[in-house]
C-alpha atoms as a PDB file:
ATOM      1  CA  UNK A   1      25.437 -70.481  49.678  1.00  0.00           C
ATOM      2  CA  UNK A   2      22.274 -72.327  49.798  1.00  0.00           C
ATOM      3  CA  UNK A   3      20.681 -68.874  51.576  1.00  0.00           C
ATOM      4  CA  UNK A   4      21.769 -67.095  48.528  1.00  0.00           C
ATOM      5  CA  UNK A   5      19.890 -69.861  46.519  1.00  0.00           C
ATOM      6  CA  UNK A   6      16.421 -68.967  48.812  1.00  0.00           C
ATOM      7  CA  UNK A   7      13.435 -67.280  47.685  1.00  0.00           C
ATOM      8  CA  UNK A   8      14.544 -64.812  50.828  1.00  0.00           C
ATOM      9  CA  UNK A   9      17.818 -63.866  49.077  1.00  0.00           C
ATOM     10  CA  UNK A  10      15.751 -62.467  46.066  1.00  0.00           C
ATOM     11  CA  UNK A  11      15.694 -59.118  47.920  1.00  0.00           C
ATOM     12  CA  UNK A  12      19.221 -59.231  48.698  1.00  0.00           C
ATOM     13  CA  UNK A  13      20.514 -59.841  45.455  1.00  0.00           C
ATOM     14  CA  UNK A  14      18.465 -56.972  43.806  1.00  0.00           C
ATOM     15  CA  UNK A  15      19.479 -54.453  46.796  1.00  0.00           C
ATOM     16  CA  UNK A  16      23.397 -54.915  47.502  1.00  0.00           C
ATOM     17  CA  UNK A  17      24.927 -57.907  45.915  1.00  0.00           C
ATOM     18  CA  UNK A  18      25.307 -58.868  42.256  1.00  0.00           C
ATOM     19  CA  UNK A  19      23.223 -61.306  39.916  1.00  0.00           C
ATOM     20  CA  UNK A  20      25.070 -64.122  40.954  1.00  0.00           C
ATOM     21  CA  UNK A  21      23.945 -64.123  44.547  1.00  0.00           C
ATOM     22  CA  UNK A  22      27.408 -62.266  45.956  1.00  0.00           C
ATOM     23  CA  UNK A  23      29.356 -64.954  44.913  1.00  0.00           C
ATOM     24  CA  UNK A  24      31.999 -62.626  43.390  1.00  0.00           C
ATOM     25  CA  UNK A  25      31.516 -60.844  46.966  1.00  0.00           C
ATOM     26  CA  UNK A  26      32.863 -63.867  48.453  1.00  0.00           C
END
């Protein structure tokens, strides 16, 4: 959770997982 709250995860979120950081994913 906290890696989905990471400057790094900004190019996750806006490739693959939702706004929310994937939390729905989870």
């Amino acid at each position: 959770v906290l890696f989905l709250a990471s400057p790094a995860s900004d190019y996750i979120t806006g490739a693959v997982l939702p706004v929310d950081g994937g939390a729905t994913a989870l």
